[in-house]
Protein backbone atom coordinates (compact mmCIF):
# COMPACT_ATOMS: atom_id res chain seq x y z
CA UNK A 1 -11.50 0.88 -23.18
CA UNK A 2 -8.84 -0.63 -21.15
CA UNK A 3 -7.75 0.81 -17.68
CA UNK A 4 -6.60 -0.06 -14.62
CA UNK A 5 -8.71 -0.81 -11.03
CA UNK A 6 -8.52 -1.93 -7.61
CA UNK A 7 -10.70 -5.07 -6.99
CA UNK A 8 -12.50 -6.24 -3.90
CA UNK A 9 -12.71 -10.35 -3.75
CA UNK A 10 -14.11 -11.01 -0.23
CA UNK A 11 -13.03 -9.61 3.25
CA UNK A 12 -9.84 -10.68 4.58
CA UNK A 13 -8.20 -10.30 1.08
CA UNK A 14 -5.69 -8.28 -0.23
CA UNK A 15 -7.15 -5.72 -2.81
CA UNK A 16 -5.99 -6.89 -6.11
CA UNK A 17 -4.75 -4.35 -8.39
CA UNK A 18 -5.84 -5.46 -12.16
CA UNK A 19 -6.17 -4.43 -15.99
CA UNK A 20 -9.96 -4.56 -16.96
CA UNK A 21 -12.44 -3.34 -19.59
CA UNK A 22 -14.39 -0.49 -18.69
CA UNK A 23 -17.42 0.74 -20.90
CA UNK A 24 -18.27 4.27 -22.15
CA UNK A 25 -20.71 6.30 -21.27
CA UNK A 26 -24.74 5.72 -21.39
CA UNK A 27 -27.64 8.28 -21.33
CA UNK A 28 -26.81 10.65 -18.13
CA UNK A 29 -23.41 9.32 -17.58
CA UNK A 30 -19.93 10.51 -17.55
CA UNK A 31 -16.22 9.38 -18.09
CA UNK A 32 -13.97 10.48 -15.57
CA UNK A 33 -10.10 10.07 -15.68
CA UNK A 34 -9.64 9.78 -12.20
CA UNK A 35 -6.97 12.38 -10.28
CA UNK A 36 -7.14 11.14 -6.80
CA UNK A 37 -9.00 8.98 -4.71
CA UNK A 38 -8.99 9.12 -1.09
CA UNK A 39 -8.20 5.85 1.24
CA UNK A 40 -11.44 5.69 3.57
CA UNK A 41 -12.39 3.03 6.74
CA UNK A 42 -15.80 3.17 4.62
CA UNK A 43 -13.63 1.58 2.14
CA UNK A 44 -11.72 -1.00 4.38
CA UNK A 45 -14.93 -1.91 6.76
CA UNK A 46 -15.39 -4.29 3.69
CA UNK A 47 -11.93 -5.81 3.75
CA UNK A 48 -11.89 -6.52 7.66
CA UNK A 49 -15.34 -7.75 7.50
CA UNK A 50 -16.91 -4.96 10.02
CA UNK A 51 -19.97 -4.31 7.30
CA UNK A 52 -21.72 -7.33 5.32
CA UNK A 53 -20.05 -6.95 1.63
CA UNK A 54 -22.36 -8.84 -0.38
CA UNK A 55 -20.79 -8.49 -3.51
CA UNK A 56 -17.67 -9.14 -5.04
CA UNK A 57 -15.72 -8.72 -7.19
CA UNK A 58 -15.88 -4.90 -6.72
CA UNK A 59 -14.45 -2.47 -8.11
CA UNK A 60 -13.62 -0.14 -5.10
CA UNK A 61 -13.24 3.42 -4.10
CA UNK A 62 -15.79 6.37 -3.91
CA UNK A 63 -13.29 9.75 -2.31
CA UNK A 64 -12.40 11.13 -5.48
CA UNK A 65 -11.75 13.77 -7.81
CA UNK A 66 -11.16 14.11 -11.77
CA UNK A 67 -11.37 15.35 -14.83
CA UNK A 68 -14.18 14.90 -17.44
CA UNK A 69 -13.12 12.98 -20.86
CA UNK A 70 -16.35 11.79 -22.22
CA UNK A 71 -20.06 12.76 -22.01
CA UNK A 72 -22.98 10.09 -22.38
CA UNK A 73 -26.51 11.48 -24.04
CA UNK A 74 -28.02 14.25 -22.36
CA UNK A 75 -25.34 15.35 -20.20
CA UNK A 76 -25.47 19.27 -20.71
CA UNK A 77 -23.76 19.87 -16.76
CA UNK A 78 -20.68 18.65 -17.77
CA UNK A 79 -18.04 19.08 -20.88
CA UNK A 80 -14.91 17.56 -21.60
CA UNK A 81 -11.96 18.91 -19.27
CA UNK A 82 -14.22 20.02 -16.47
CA UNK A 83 -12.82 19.36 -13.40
CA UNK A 84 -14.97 17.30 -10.86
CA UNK A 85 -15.36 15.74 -7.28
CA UNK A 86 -17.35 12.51 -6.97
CA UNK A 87 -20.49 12.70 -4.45
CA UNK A 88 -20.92 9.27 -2.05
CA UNK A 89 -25.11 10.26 -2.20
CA UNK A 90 -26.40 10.98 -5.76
CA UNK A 91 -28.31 13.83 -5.86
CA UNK A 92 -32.02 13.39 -8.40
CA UNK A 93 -32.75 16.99 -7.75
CA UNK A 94 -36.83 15.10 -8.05
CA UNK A 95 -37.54 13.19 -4.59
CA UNK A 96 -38.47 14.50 -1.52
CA UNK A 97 -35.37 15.12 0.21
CA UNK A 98 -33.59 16.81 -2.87
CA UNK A 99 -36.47 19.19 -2.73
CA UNK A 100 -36.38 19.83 0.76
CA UNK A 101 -32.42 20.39 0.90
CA UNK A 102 -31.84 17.37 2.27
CA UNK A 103 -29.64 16.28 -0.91
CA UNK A 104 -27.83 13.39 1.52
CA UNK A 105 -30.83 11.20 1.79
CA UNK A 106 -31.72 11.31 -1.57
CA UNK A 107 -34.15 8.57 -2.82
CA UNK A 108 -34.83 9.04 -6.38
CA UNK A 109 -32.61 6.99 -7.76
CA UNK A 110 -33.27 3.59 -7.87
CA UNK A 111 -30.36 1.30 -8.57
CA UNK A 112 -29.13 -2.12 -7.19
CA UNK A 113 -26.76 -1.97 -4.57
CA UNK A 114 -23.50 -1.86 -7.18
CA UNK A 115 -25.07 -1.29 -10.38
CA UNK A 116 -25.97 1.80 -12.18
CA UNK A 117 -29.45 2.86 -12.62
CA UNK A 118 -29.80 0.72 -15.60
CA UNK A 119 -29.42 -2.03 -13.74
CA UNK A 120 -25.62 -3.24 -15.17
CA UNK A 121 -22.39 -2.13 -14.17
CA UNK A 122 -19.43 -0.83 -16.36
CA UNK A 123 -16.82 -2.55 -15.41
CA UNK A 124 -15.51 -6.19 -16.68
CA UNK A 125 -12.31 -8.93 -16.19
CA UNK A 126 -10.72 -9.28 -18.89
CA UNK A 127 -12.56 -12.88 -18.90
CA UNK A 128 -15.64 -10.76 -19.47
CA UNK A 129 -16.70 -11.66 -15.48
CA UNK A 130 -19.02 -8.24 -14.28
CA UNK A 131 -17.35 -6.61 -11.58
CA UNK A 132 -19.49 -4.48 -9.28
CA UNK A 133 -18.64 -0.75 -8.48
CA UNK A 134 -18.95 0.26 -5.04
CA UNK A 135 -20.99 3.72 -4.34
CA UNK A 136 -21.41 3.02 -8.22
CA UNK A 137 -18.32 4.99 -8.49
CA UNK A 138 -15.58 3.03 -8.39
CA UNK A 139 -12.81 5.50 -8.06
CA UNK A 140 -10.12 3.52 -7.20
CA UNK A 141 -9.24 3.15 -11.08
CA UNK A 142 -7.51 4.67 -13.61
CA UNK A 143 -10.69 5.31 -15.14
CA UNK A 144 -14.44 5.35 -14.29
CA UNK A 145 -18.14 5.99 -15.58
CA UNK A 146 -20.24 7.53 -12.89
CA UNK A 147 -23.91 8.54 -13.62
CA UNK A 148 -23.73 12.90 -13.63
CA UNK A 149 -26.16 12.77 -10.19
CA UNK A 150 -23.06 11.61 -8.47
CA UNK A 151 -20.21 14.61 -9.66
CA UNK A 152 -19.87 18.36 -8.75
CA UNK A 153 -18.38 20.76 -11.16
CA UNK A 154 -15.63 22.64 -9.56
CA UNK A 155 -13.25 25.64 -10.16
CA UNK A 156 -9.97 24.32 -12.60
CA UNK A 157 -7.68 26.90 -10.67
CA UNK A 158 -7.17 25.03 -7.41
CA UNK A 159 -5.31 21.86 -7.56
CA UNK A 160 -7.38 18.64 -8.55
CA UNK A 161 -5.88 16.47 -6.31
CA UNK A 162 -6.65 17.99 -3.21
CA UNK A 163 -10.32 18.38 -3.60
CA UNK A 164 -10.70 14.51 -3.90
CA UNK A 165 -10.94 14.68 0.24
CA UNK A 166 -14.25 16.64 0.13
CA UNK A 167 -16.24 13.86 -1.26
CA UNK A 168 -15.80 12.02 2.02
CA UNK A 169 -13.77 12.81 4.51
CA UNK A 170 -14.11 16.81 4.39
CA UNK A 171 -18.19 16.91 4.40
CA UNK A 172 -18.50 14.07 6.82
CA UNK A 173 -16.79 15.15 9.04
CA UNK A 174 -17.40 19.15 8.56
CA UNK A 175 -21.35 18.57 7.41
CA UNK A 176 -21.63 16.31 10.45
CA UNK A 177 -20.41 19.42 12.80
CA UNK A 178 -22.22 22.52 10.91
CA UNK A 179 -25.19 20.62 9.07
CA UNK A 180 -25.87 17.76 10.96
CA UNK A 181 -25.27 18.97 14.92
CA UNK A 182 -25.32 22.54 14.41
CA UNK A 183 -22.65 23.59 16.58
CA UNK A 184 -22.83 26.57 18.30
CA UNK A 185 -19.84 29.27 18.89
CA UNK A 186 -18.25 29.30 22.17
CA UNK A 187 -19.64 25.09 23.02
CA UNK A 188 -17.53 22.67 24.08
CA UNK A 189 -16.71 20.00 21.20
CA UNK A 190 -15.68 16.21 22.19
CA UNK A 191 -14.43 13.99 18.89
CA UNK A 192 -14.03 10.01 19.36
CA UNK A 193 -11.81 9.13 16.88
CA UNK A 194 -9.29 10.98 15.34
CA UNK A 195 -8.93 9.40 11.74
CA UNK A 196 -9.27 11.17 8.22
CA UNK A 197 -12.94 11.89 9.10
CA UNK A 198 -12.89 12.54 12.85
CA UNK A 199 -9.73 15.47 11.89
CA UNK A 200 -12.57 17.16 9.94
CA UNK A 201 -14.90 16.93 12.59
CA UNK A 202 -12.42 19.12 14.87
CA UNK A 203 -11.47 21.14 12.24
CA UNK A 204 -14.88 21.87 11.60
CA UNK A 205 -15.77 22.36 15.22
CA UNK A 206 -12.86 24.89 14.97
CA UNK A 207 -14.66 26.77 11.83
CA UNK A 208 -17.52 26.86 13.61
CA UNK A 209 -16.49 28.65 16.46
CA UNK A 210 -16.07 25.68 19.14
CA UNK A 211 -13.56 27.03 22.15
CA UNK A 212 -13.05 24.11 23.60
CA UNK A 213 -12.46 20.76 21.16
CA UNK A 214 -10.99 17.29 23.20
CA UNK A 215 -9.85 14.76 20.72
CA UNK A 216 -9.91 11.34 22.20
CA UNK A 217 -8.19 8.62 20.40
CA UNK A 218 -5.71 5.68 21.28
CA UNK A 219 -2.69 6.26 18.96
CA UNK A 220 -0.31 9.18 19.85
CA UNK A 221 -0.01 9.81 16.42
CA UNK A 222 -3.61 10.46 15.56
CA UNK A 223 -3.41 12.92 18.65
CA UNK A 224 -0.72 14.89 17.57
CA UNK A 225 -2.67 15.51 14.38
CA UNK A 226 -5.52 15.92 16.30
CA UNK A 227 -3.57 19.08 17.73
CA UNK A 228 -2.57 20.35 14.40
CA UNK A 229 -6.62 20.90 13.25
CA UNK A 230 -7.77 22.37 15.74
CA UNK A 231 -7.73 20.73 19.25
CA UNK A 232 -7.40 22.56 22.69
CA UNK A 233 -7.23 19.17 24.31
CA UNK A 234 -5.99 15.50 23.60
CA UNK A 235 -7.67 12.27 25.88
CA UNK A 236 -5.51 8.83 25.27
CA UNK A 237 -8.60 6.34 25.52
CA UNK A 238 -5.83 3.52 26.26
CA UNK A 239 -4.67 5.37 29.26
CA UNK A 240 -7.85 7.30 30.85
CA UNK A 241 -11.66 6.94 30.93
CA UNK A 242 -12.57 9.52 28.36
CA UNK A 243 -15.79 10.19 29.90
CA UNK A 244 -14.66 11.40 33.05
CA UNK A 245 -11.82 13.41 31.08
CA UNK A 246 -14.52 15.05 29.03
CA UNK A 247 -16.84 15.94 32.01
CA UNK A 248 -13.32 17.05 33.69
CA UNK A 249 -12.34 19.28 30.96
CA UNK A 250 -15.58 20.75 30.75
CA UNK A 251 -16.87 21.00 33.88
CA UNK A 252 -19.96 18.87 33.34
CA UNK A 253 -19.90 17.41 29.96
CA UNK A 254 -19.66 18.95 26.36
CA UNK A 255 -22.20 20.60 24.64
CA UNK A 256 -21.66 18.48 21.71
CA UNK A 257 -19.95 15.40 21.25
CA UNK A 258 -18.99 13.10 17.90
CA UNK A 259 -18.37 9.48 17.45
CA UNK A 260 -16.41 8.94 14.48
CA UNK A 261 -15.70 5.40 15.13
CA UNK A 262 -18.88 3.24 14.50
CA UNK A 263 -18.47 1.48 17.65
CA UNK A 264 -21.27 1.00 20.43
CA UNK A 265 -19.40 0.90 23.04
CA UNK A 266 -17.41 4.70 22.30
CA UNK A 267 -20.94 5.80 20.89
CA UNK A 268 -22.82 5.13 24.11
CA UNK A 269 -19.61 7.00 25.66
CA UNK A 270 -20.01 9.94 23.62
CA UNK A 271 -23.33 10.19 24.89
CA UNK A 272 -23.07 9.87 28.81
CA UNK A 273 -20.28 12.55 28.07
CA UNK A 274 -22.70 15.22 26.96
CA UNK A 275 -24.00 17.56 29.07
CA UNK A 276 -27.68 18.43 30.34
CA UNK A 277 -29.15 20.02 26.88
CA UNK A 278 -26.31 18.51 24.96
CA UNK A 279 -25.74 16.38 21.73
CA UNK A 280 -24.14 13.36 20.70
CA UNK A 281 -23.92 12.95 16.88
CA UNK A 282 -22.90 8.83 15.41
CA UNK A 283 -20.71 10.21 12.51
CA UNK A 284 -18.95 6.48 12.30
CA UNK A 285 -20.50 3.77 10.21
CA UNK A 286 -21.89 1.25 12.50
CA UNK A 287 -21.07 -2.60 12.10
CA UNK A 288 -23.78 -4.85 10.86
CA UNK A 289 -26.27 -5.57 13.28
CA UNK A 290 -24.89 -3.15 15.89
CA UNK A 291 -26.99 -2.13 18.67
CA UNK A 292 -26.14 0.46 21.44
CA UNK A 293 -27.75 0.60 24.99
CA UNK A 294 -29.01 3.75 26.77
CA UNK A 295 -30.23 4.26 29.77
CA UNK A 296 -33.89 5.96 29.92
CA UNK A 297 -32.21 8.63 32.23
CA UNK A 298 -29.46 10.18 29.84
CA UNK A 299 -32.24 11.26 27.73
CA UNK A 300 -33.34 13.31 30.66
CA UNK A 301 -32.55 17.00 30.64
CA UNK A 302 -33.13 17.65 26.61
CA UNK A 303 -29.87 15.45 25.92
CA UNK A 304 -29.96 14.47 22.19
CA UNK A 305 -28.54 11.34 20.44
CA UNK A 306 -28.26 11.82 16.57
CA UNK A 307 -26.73 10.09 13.69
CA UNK A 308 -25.31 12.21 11.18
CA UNK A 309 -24.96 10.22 6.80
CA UNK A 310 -22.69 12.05 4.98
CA UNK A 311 -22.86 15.21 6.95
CA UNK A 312 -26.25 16.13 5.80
CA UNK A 313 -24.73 17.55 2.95
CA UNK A 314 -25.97 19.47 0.03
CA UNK A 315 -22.14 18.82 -2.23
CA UNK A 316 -23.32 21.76 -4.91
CA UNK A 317 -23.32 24.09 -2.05
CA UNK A 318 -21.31 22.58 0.52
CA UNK A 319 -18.19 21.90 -2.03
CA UNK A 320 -17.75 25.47 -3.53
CA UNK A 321 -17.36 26.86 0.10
CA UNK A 322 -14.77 24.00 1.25
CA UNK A 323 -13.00 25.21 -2.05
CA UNK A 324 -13.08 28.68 -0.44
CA UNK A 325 -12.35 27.90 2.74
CA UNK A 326 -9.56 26.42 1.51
CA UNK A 327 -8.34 29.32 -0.28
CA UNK A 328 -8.22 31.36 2.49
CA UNK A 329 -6.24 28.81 4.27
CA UNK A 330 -9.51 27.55 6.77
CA UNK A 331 -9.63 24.46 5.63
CA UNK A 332 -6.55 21.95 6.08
CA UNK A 333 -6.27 19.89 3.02
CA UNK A 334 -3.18 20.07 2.32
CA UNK A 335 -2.28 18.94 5.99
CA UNK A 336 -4.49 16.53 5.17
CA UNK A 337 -2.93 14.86 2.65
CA UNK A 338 -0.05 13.76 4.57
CA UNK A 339 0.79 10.64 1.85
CA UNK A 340 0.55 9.53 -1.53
CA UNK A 341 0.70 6.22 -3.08
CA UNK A 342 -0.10 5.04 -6.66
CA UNK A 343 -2.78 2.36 -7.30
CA UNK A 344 -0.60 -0.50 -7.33
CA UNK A 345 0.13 -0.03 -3.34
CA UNK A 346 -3.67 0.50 -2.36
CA UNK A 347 -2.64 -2.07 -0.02
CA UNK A 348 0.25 -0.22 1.54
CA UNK A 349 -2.38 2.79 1.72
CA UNK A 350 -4.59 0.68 4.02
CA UNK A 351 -1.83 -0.40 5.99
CA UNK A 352 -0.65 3.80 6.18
CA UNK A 353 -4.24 3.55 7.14
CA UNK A 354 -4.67 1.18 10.27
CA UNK A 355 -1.10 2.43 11.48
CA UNK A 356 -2.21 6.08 12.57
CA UNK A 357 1.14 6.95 10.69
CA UNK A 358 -0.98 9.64 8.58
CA UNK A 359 -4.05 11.55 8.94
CA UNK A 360 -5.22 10.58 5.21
CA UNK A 361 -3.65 8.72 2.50
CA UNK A 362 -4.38 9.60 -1.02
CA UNK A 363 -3.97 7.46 -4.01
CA UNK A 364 -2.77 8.90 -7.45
CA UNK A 365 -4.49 6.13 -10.03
């Protein structure tokens, strides 16, 4: 079939927005028309060149939500109009870590980097040239075929579009502060970075009981949002030396802290931030080859540093209780969503993006 997809050609490129021939499903796999798909850094730390993208052309995207159209062989999970929300980790159900709940580290699969398990990819130019899918779910399109390891069912009473945030942003950033670190109620909560991501982290430090939660950030705008899930306290990073704010604010350092940047230089400030017995959690996605320094005496005193992959998530679990949350009005998705662009302006979304105008863009294919 013919649809419509966002294409990756090498970093420092504008996304190209194209018609291309996708193929049906295979043995395991399902078509999904694709609702919405959320505009990640994941996403853009290939355009800017702050990961090695190997390949290209890719079809990009992996935040998303959808409804089912088409069943490959052997699907029984999943039917025709069943609403869904894409996983970034598939999820064998076989390997070790499915069967020790640790569904986000899931090794069972075996697939090229881009390619479905079989070893091709779905996707094609119109010329016929193979485009890759990245997370081999390639959301930002129209259309996609994702393998059913990688999709959640969900309830068709709560609005489709909205639930396209918990495949990233929601149980990154939540996971990370109630799987991952564990928070405690009553601690004292630090978040570097106040993005799509790092507002989930404080939100989630919020659910989870945190009194005190110090968003540190160097936009304005990203604070003020900041404020709105959750914070008690906002640090401008371009105007003060967050560590000395946080270990003002908290009289000694916070119990937990969270870089949501991918940054040495803010994680290793998370980390002389904590306190004695405290916690500092890498939530961001590190550049390639990144290395952080610590000093043999900040590990003194039972301090912890962690890294946190998609919020240690288990989605079958984790998803139906965002969806609840969310129904009671705990979880902020509809704040959010604070703008929505069609596929054609995926480049306008990044841009929304990098500006700190909005705390996530969402893009209606």
């Amino acid at each position: 079939m013919r649809t419509r997809s966002a294409i990756f050609y090498g970093p420092n490129q504008p996304i190209s927005v194209e018609d291309v021939e996708l193929q049906g499903p295979k043995t395991g796999e399902v078509l999904v028309r694709v609702a919405a798909t959320g505009v990640c850094h994941s996403d853009y730390h290939a355009v800017d060149g702050h990961i090695n993208a190997r390949l290209s052309p890719t079809v990009m995207g992996h935040e998303a939500s959808g409804i089912v159209e088409e069943i490959g062989p052997g699907v029984t999970a999943f039917a025709p109009g069943d609403h869904v929300v894409f996983t970034i980790r598939p999820m064998c159900g076989k390997c070790k870590y499915c069967s020790t709940g640790r569904w986000n580290l899931c090794d069972g699969i075996q697939a090229k980097r881009g390619h479905m398990v079989d070893g091709t990819t779905r996707f094609k130019k119109l010329d016929g040239t193979v485009l890759y899918m990245s997370h081999a779910l390639a959301a930002f399109s129209q259309h996609t075929v994702v393998a059913e390891w990688n999709l959640v069912k969900v309830r068709n009473d709560v609005p489709i579009e909205r639930l396209a945030s918990l495949g990233c942003a929601v149980v990154t950033g939540v996971g990370a502060v109630v799987n991952t670190a564990q928070v405690k109620a009553g601690s004292a909560v630090a978040v570097w970075g106040c993005g799509g991501v790092g507002l989930n982290v404080i939100q989630g430090a919020a659910i989870a009981g945190a009194t005190k939660i110090i968003a540190i950030d160097i936009a304005e705008s990203k604070l003020t949002f900041a404020k709105q899930f959750g914070a008690t306290d906002t640090v401008d990073a371009s105007k003060n030396d967050p560590v000395e704010a946080v270990m003002d604010l908290t009289g000694g350092g916070a119990d937990y802290t969270f870089e949501v940047i991918g940054n040495p230089s803010t994680l290793r400030q998370a980390f002389d931030a904590t306190c004695p017995g405290g916690t500092a959690c890498m939530v961001g996605v590190p550049p390639s080859g990144g290395e952080v320094s610590v000093p043999m005496e900040l590990l003194f005193r039972d301090r912890r540093l962690i890294g946190s992959s998609a919020g240690t998530g288990s989605p079958r679990v984790d998803f139906p209780w965002f969806i609840e949350m969310y129904r009671q009005g705990r979880l902020k998705l509809d704040e959010l969503q604070s703008r929505f662009r069609p596929l054609d302006e995926i480049n306008e979304a990044f841009e929304d993006m990098l500006s700190g105008e909005v705390a996530r863009t969402i893009v209606r294919p």
